[in-house]
Protein backbone atom coordinates (compact mmCIF):
# COMPACT_ATOMS: atom_id res chain seq x y z
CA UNK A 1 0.00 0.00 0.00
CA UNK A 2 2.79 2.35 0.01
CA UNK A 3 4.22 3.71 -3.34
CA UNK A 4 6.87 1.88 -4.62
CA UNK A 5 6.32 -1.38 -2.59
CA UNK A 6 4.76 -3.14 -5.67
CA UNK A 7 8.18 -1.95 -7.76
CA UNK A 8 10.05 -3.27 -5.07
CA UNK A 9 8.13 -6.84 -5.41
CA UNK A 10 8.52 -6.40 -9.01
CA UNK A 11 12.25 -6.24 -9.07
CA UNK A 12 12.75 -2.42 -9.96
CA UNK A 13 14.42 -0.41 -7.01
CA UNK A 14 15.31 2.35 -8.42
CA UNK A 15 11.99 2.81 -9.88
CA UNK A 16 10.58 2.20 -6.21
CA UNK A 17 12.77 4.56 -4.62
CA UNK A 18 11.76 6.95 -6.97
CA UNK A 19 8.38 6.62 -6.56
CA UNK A 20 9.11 6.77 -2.18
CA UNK A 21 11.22 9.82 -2.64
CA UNK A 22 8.40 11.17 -4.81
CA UNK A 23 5.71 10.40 -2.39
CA UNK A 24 8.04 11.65 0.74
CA UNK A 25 8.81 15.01 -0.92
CA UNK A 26 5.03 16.07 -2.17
CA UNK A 27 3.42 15.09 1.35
CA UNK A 28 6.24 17.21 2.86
CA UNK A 29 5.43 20.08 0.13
CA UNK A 30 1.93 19.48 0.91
CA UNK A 31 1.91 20.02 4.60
CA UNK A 32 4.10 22.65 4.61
CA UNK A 33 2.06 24.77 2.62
CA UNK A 34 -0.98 23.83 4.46
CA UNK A 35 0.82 24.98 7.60
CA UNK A 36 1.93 28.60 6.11
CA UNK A 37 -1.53 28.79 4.80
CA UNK A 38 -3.27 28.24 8.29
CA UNK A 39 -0.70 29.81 10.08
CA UNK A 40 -0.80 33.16 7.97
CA UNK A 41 -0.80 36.43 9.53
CA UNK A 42 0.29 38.90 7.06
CA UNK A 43 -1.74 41.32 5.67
CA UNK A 44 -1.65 40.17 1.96
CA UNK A 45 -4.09 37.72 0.68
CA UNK A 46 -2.68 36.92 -2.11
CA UNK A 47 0.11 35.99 -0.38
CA UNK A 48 -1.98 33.33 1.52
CA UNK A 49 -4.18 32.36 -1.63
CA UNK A 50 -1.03 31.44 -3.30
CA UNK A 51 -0.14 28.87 0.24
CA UNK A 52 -3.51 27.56 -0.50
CA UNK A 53 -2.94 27.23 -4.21
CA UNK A 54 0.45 25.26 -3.74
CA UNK A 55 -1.18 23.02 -1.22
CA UNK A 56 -3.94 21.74 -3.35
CA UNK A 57 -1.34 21.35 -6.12
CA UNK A 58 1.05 19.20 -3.69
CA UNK A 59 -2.25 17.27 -2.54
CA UNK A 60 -3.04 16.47 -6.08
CA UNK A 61 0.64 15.42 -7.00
CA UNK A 62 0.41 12.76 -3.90
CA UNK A 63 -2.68 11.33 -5.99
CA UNK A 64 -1.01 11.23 -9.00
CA UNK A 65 2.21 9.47 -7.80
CA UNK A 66 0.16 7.19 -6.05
CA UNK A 67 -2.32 6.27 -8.77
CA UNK A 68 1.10 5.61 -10.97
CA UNK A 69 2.97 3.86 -8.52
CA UNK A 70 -0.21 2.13 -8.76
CA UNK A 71 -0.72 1.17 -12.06
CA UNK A 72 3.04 0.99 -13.03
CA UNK A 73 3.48 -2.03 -10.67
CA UNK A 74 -0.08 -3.81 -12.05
CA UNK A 75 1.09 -3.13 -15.25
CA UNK A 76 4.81 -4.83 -14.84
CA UNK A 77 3.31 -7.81 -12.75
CA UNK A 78 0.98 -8.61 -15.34
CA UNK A 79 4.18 -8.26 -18.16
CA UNK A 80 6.51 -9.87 -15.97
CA UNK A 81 6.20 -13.37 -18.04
CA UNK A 82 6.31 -11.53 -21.40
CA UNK A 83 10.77 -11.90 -20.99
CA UNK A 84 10.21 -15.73 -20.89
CA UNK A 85 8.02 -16.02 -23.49
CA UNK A 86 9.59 -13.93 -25.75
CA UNK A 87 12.72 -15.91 -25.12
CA UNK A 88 11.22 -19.36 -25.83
CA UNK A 89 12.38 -21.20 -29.07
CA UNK A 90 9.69 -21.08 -31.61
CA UNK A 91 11.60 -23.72 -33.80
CA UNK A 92 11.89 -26.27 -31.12
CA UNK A 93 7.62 -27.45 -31.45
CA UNK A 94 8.53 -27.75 -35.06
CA UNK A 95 11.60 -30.34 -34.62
CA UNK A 96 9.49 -32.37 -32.48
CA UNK A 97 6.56 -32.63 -34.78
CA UNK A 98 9.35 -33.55 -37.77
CA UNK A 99 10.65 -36.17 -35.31
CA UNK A 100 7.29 -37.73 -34.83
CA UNK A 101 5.94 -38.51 -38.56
């Protein structure tokens, strides 16, 4: 349930790190703006609309690297017999069928 575990089952480290690092770095962005935005007490609201505007951004970028992590590691488990298939000898059905008649 965390990003990057299913890379990590997968065989892909880097890939999972990436995705930890990702999701590590936007919740930090994420909170941190949330906590300038409700701790605000400047005068400019603009200022503070922008907090609020960089925290929903974070907070949608969590989703996102989620939702890939996600789909990445369905995607690879689901491919991860394609390298042995594709590495199978085609001929070898066709010698034993020869060797038969």
């Amino acid at each position: 349930m965390l990003p990057g575990g299913g890379q990590f089952y997968n065989n892909q480290p880097i890939k999972g790190g990436l995705l930890i690092a990702s999701a590590i770095a936007t919740g930090y962005l994420y909170m941190d703006y949330g906590n300038k935005y409700k701790n605000f007490n400047g005068t400019d609201l603009t200022e503070k609309a922008q907090y609020l505007k960089l925290r929903n951004k974070y907070g949608w970028w969590i989703g996102f690297v989620y939702i890939y992590g996600l789909l990445d590691a369905i995607v690879e488990a689901h491919l991860h017999p394609f390298h042995d298939v594709m590495n199978e000898d085609l001929e070898k059905p066709k010698e034993e069928k020869e060797q038969k008649q």
